[in-house]
Protein backbone atom coordinates (compact mmCIF):
# COMPACT_ATOMS: atom_id res chain seq x y z
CA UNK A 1 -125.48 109.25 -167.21
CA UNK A 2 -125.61 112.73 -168.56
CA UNK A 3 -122.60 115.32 -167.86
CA UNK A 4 -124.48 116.93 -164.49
CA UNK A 5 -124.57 113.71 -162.86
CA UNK A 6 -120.95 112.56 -163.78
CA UNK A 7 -120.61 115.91 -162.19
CA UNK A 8 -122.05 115.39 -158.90
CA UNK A 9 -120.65 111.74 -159.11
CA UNK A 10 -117.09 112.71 -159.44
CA UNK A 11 -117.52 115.20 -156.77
CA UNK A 12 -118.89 112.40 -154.50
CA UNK A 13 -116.36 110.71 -155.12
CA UNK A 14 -113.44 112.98 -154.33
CA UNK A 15 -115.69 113.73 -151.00
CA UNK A 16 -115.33 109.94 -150.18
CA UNK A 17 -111.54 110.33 -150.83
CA UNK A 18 -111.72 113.05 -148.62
CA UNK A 19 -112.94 111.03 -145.78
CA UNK A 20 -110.95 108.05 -146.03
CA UNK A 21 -108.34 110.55 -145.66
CA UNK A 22 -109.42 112.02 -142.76
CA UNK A 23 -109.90 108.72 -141.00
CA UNK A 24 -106.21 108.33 -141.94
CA UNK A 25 -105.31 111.06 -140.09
CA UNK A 26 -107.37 110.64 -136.84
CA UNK A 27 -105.99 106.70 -136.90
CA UNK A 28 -102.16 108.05 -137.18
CA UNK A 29 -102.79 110.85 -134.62
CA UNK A 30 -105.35 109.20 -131.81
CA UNK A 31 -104.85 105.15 -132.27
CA UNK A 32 -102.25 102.70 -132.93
CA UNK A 33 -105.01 100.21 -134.94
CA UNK A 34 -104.26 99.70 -138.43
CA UNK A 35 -105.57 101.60 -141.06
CA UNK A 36 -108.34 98.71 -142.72
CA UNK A 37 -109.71 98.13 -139.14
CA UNK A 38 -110.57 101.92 -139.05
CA UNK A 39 -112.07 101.45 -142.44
CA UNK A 40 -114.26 99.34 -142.06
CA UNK A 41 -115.46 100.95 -138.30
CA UNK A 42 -116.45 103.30 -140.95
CA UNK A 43 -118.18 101.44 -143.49
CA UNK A 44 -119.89 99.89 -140.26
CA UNK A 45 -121.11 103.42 -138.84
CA UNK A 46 -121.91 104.65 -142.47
CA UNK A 47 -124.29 101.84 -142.76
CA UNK A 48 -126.64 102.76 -140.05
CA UNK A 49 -126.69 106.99 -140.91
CA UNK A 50 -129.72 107.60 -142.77
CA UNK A 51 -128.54 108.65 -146.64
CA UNK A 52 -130.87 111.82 -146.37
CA UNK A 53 -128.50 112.68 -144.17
CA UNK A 54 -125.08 112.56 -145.73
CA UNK A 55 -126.25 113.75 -149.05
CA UNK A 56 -124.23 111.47 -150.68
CA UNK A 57 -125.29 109.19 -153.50
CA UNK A 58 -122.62 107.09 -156.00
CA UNK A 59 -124.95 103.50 -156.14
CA UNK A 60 -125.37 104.61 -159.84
CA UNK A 61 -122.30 105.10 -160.76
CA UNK A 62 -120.37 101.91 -159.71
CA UNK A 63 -121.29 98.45 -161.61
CA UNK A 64 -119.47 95.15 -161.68
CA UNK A 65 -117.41 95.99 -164.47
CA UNK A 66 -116.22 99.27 -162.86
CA UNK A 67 -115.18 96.94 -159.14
CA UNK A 68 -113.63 94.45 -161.78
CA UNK A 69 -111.42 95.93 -164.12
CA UNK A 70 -110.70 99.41 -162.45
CA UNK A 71 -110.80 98.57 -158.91
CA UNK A 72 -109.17 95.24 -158.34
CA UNK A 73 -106.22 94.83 -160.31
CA UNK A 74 -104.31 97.65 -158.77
CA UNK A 75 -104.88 95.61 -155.83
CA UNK A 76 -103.75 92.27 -156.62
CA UNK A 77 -100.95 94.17 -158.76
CA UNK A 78 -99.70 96.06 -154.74
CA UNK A 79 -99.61 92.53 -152.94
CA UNK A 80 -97.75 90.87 -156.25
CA UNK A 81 -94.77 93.36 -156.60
CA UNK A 82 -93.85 93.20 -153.15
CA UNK A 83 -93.62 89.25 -152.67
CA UNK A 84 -90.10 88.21 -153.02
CA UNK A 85 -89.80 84.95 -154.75
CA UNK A 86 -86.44 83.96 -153.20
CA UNK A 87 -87.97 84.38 -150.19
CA UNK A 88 -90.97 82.52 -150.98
CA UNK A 89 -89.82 79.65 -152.86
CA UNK A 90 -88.53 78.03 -149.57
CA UNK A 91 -92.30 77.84 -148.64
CA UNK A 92 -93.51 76.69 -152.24
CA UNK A 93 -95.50 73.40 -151.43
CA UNK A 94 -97.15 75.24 -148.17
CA UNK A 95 -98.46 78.01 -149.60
CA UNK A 96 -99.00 76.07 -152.83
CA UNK A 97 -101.12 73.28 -151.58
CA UNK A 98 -102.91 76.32 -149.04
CA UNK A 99 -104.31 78.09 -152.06
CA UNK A 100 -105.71 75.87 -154.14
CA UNK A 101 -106.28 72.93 -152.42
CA UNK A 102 -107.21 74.64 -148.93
CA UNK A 103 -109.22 77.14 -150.90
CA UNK A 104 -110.89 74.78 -152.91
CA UNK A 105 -111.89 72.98 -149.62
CA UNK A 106 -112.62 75.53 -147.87
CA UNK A 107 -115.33 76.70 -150.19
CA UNK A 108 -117.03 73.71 -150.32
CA UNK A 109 -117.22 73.77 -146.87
CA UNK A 110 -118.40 77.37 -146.35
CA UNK A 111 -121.16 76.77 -149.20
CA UNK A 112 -121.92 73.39 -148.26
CA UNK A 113 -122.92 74.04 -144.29
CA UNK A 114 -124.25 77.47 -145.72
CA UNK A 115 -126.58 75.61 -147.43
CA UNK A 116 -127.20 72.75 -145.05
CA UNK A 117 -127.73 75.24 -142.32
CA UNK A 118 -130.61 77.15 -144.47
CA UNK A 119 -128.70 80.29 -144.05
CA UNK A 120 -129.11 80.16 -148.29
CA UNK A 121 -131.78 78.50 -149.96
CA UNK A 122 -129.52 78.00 -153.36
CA UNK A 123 -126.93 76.10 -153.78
CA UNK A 124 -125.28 78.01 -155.93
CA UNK A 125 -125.88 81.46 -154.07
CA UNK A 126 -124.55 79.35 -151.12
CA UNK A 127 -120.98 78.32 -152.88
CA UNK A 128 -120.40 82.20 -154.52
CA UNK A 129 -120.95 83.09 -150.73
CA UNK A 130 -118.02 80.11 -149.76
CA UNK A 131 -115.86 81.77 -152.63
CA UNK A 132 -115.87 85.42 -152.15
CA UNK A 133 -115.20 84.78 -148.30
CA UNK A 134 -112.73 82.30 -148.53
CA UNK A 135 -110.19 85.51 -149.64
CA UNK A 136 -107.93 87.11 -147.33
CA UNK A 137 -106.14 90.24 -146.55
CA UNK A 138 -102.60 90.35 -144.97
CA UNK A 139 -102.15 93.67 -145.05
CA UNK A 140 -102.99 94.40 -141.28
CA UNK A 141 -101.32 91.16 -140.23
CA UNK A 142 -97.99 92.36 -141.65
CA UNK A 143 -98.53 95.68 -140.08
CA UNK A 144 -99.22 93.79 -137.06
CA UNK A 145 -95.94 91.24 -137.78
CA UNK A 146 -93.62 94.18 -138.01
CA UNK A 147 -94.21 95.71 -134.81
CA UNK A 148 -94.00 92.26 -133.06
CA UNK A 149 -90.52 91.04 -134.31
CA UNK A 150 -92.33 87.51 -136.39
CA UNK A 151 -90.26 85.77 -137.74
CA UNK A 152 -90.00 86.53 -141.73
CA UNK A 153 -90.28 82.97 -142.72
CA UNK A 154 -94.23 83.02 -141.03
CA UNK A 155 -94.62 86.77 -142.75
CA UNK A 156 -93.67 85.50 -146.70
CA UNK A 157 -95.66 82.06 -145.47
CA UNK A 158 -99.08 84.63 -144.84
CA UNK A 159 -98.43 87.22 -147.40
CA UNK A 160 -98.14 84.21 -150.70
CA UNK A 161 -100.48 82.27 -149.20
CA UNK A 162 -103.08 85.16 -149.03
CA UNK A 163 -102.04 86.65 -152.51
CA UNK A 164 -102.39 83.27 -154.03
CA UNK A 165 -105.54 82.32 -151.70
CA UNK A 166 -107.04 85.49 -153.22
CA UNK A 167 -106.04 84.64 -156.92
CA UNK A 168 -107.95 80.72 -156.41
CA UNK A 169 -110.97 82.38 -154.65
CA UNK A 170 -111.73 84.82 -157.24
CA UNK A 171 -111.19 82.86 -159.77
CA UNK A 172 -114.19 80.27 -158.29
CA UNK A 173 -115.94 83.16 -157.77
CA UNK A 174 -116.40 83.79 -161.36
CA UNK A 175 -116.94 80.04 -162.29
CA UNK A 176 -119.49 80.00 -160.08
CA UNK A 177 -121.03 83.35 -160.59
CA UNK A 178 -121.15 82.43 -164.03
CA UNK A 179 -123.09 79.60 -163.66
CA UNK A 180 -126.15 81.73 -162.43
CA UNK A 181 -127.15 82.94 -165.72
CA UNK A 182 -129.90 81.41 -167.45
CA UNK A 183 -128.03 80.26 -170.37
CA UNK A 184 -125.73 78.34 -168.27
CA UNK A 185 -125.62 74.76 -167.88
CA UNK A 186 -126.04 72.31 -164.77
CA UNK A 187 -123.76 73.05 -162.12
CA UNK A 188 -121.32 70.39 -161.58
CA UNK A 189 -117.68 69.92 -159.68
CA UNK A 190 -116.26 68.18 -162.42
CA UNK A 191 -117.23 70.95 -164.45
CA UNK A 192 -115.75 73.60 -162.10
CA UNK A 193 -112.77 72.03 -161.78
CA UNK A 194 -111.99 71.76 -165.24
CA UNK A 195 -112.66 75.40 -165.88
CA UNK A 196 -110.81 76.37 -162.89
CA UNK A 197 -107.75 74.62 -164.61
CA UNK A 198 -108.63 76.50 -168.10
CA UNK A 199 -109.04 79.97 -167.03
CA UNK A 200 -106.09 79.39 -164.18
CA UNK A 201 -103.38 78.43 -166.25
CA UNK A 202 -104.91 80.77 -169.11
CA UNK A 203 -104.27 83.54 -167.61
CA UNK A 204 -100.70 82.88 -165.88
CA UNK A 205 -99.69 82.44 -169.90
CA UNK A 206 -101.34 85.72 -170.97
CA UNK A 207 -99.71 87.57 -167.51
CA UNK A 208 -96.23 85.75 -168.47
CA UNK A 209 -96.37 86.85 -172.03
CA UNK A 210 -97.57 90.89 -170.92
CA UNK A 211 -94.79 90.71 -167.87
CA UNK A 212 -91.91 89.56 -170.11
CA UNK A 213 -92.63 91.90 -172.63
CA UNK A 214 -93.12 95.07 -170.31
CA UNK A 215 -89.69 93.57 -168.77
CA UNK A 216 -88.21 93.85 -171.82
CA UNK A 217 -89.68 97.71 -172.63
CA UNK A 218 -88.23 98.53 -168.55
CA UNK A 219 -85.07 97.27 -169.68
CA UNK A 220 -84.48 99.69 -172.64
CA UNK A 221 -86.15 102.88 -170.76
CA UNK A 222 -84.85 105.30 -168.42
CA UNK A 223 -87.60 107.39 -167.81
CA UNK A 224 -88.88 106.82 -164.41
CA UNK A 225 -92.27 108.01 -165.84
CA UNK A 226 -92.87 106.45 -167.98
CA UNK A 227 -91.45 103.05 -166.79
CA UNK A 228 -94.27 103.86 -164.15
CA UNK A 229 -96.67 104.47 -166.86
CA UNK A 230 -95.90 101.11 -168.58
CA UNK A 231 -96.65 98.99 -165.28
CA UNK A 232 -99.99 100.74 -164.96
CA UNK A 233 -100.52 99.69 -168.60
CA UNK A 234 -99.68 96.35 -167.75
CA UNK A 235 -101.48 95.81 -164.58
CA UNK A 236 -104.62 96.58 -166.27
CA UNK A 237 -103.98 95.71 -169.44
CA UNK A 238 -103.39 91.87 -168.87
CA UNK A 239 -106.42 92.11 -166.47
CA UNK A 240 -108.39 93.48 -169.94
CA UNK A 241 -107.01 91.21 -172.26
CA UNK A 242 -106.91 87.79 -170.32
CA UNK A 243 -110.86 88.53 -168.74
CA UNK A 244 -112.25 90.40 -171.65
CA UNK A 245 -111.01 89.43 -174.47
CA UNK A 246 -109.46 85.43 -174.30
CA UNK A 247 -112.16 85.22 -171.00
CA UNK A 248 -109.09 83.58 -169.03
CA UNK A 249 -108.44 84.89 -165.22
CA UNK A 250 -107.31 88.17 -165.65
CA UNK A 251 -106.45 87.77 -161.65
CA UNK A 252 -104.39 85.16 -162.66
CA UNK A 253 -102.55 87.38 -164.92
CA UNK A 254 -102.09 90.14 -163.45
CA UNK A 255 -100.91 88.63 -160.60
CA UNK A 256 -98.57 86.77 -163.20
CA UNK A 257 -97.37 90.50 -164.22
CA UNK A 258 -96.82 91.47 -160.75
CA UNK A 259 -94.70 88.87 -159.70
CA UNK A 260 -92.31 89.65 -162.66
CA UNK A 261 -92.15 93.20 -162.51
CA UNK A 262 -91.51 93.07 -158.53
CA UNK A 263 -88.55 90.38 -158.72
CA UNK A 264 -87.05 90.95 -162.24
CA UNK A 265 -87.98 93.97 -163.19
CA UNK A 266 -87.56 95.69 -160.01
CA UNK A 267 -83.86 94.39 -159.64
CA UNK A 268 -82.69 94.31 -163.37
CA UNK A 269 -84.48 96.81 -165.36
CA UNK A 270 -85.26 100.01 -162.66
CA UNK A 271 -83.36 102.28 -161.45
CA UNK A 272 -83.42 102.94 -158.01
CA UNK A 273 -85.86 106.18 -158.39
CA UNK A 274 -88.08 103.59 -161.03
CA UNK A 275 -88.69 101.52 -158.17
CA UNK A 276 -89.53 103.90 -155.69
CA UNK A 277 -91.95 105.60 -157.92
CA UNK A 278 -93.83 102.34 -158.77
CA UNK A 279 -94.28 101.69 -155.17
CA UNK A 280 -95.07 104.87 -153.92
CA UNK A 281 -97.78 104.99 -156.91
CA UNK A 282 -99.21 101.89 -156.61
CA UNK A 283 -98.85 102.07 -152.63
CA UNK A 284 -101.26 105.32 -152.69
CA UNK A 285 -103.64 103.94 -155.31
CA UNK A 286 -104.13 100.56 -152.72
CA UNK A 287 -104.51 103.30 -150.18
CA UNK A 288 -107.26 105.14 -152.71
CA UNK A 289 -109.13 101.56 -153.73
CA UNK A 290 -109.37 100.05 -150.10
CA UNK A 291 -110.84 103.60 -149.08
CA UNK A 292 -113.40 103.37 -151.56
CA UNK A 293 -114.20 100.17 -150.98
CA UNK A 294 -115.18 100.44 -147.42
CA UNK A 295 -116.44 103.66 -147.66
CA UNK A 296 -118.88 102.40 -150.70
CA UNK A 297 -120.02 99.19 -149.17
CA UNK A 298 -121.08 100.91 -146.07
CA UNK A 299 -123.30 103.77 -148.37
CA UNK A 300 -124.55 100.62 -150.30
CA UNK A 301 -125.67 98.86 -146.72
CA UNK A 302 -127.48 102.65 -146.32
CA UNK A 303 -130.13 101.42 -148.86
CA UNK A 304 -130.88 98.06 -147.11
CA UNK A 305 -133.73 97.60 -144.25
CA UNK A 306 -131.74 98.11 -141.07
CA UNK A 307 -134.49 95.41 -140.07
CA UNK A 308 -132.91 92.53 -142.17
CA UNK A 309 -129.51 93.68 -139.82
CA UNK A 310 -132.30 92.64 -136.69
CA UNK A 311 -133.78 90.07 -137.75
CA UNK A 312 -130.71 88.00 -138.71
CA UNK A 313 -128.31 88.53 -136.70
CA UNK A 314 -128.64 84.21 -135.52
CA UNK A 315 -127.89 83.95 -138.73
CA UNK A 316 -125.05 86.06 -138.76
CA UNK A 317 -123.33 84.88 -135.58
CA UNK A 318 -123.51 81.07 -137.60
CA UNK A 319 -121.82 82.15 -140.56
CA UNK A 320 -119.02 83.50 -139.18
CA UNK A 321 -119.22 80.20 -136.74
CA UNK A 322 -119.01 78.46 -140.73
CA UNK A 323 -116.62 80.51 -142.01
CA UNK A 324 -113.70 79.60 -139.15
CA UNK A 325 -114.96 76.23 -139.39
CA UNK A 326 -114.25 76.16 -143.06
CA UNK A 327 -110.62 77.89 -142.20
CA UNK A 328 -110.16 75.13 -140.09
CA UNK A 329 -108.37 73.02 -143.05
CA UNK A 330 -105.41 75.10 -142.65
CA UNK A 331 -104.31 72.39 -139.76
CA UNK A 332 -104.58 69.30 -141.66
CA UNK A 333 -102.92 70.56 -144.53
CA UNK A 334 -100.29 72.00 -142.31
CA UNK A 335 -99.09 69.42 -140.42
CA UNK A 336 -98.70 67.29 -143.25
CA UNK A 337 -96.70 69.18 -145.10
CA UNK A 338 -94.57 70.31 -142.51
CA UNK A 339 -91.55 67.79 -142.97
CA UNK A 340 -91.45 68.73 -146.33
CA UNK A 341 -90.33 72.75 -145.61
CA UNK A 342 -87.91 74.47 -147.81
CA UNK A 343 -84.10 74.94 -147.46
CA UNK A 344 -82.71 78.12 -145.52
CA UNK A 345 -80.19 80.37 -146.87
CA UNK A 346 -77.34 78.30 -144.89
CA UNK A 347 -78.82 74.49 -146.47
CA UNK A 348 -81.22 73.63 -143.76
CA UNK A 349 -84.58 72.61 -144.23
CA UNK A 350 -86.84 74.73 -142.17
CA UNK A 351 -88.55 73.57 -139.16
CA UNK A 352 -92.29 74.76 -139.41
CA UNK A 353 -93.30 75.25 -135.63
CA UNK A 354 -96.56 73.48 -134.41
CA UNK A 355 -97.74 77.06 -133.48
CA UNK A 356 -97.52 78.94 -136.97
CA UNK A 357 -100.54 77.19 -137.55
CA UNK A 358 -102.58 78.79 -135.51
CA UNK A 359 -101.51 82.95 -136.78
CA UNK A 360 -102.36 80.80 -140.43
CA UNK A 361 -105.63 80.42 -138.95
CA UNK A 362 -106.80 83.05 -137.29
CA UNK A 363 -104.55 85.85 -139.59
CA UNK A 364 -106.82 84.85 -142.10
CA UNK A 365 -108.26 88.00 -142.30
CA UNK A 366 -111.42 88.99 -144.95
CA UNK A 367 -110.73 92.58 -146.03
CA UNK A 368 -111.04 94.52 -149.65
CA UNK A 369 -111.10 92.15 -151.67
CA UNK A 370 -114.36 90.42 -150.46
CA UNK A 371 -116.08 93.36 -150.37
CA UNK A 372 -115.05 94.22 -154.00
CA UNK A 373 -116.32 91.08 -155.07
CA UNK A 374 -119.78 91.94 -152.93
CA UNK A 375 -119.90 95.14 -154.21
CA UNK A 376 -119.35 93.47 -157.80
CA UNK A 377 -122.65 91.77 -157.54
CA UNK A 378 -124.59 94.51 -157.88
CA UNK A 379 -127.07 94.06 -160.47
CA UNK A 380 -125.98 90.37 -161.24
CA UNK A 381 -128.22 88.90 -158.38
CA UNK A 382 -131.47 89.01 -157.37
CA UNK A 383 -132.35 91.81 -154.83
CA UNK A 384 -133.13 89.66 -151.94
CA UNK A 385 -129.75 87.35 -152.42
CA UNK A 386 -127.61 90.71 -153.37
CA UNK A 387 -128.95 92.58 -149.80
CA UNK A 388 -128.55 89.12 -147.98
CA UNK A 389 -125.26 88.63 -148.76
CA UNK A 390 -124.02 92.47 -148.30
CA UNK A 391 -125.08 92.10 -145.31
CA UNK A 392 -123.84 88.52 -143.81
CA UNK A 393 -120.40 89.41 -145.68
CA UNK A 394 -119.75 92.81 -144.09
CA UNK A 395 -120.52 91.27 -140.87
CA UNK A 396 -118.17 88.92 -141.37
CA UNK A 397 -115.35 91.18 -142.66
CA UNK A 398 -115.77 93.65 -139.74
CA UNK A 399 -116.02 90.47 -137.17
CA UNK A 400 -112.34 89.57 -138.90
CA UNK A 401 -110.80 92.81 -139.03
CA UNK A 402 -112.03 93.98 -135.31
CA UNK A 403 -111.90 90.87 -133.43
CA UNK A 404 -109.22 88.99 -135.24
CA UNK A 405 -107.28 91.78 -136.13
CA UNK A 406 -107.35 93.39 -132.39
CA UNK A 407 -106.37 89.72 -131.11
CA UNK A 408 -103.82 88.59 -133.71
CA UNK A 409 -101.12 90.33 -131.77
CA UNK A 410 -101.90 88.93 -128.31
CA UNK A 411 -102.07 86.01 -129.47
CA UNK A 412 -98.39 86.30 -131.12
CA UNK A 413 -97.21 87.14 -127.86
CA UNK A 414 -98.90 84.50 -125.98
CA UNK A 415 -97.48 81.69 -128.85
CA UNK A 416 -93.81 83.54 -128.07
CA UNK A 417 -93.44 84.08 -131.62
CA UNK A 418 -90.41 86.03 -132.52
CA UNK A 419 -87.74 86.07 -134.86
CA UNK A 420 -84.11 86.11 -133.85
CA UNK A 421 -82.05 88.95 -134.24
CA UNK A 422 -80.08 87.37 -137.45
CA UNK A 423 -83.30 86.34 -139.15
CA UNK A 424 -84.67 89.75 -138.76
CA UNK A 425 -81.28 91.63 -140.23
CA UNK A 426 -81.60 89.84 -142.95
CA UNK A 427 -85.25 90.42 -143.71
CA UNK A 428 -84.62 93.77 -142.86
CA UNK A 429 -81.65 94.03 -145.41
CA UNK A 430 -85.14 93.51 -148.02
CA UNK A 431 -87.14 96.01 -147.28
CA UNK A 432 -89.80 95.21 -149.92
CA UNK A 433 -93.61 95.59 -147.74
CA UNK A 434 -94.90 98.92 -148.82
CA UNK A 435 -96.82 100.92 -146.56
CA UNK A 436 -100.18 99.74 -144.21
């Protein structure tokens, strides 16, 4: 790229900043929808504008190194420092046994009825589709859990099981996606498996060994920033070193990082103006990313035949059909483990109610992080797979932000769920969600 183009392309780029900020403004001022369901309304109405007439071209200048290691780990780092892990631990098994083993499931039933169905005519193709889907995004289910008085035990029970449920789908994402070079091997489950265990656990040592150390720097510092400073560092340094240079999961790790700057670095080694400077920083750079993302994916659509939008949209309407089926595990696994709940702050095991399982279901939202990992594909796939996919997965992210999204709190309401008014002073007496 010579220096008139990174030019243009960083003025693109602060004009796509420009808009998401604008939508921000016109959702605060004229609707009470959350922000990411705006977004992607967006994306959605920036796909069908001819580009000739926006004037606005950055395919170049994103690849899937750029969506990898500058784009996503600021957003897995956001949804790890706000999970508290006191909080969470009394839901350990659930959300435990719902990302891994529910993801795992999950996408081999997305890829397997993906491929049975003829929707892909690759296996493989078909189970990179199952993984990238299977991720969720809580953020406008919080939002949405906030306003409607949910009980916190259901709002840590979403929010780990999502950040987790994003760390196992990405990481199969990968696997999988790495299997589609020529000089890989057969694809096999065994196989999978076994380097889903490598890479996992990897890269939860190399994001233990970067978050104790940066712990230990916070500790000694009193510079607010540049204790901010040192978690950006972090966050995309264990990212770099786990992914690039041991090829572990840097999601893993940085994920790893997050969780132990948000509940031990964030209560024994920041001040109180530390801590609000890390969040407001990394709360505004989520807010940056998820712009982009939407914004991007919806330009990228631009370049696609609005035709292959016509001509499958059968196809479209059955995988989303596949993809709830596929969230469908979330019962099984549910009501078994639901007599083995954690213990409340008083001794008592919880009581998981028969109807949590269905906001667990259908709060499952897709959001940024499957379109990162669409948007990542660029150049790694075939053109026909790469504009199939774009497609069937923005369909299916803007089917789960607008339909599921707009429902999830009717729904609440028609369940009765609501926390009581002790359970909600003491969640609000840990104010620890960020901004939506």
């Amino acid at each position: 790229m010579g220096d008139e183009e990174a030019v243009v392309a960083v003025g693109n780029y602060i004009l796509l900043i420009g808009i998401a900020c604008i939508v921000g403004i016109l959702t605060k001022w004229l609707t009470h929808i959350p922000y990411t369901i705006a977004l992607v309304v967006v994306g959605l109405v920036l796909a069908f504008i001819p580009p000739e007439l926006i004037g606005i071209s950055v395919q170049k200048t994103f690849s899937k190194d750029i969506v990898f290691f500058v784009l996503l780990p600021p957003l897995l780092f956001q949804g790890a420092i706000h999970l508290q892990l006191d909080r969470l631990k009394r839901h350990t098994l659930m959300v435990g046994v719902l990302a891994t083993v529910g993801v795992l499931i999950t996408t081999l039933i997305i890829g397997q009825l993906s491929y049975s169905f003829g929707i892909f005519d690759s296996m493989k193709i078909a189970f990179l589709f199952g993984a990238l889907i299977c991720t969720t995004d809580p953020v406008s289910v919080l939002s949405i859990f906030r306003q409607a008085g949910v009980s916190p035990n259901l709002k840590y029970m979403v929010e780990g099981e999502s950040l987790f449920n994003d760390g196992t789908g990405v990481v199969i994402f990968l696997i999988v996606l790495g299997t589609l070079s020529p000089e890989s091997g057969t694809f096999s489950i065994p196989f999978a498996f076994l380097e889903f265990l490598k890479v996992g656990l990897g890269g939860a040592g190399i994001g233990l060994i970067i978050g104790v150390i940066t712990y230990q720097i916070l500790k000694r510092l009193t510079d607010h920033l540049l204790e901010n400073t040192i978690c950006l560092v972090s966050c995309y340094g264990s990212f770099w070193l786990a992914e690039h240079v041991f090829h572990l999961s840097g999601v893993i790790a940085v994920v790893t990082v997050g969780l132990l700057i948000g509940n031990y670095g964030r209560k024994m080694a920041m001040s109180p103006k530390t801590t609000v400077t890390i969040e407001t920083f990394f709360e505004s750079l989520d807010f940056i990313i998820n712009s982009l993302l939407f914004i991007l994916i919806g330009l990228e659509l631009q370049a696609i035949d609005r035709q292959l939008f016509i001509d499958n949209w059968s196809i479209i309407l059955l995988a989303i059909a596949i993809v709830l089926i596929g969230r469908l595990i979330v019962y099984p696994l549910y009501f078994i483990l639901r007599p083995y709940g954690g213990k409340d702050s008083s001794g008592q095991r919880l009581k998981y109610p028969p109807s949590w399982s269905h906001i667990l279901f259908w709060g499952g939202l897709r959001g940024s992080i499957p379109i990162a990992l669409l948007l990542g594909l660029k150049g790694q796939l075939p053109t026909k797979y790469y504009d199939f996919l774009l497609v069937v997965g923005f369909a299916i992210v803007c089917f789960s932000l607008i339909v599921q999204g707009l429902t999830i709190k009717p729904l609440i309401r028609v369940l009765g769920l609501s926390a009581d008014k002790e359970e909600l002073s003491n969640d609000l007496a840990h104010p620890q969600d960020g901004l939506t």
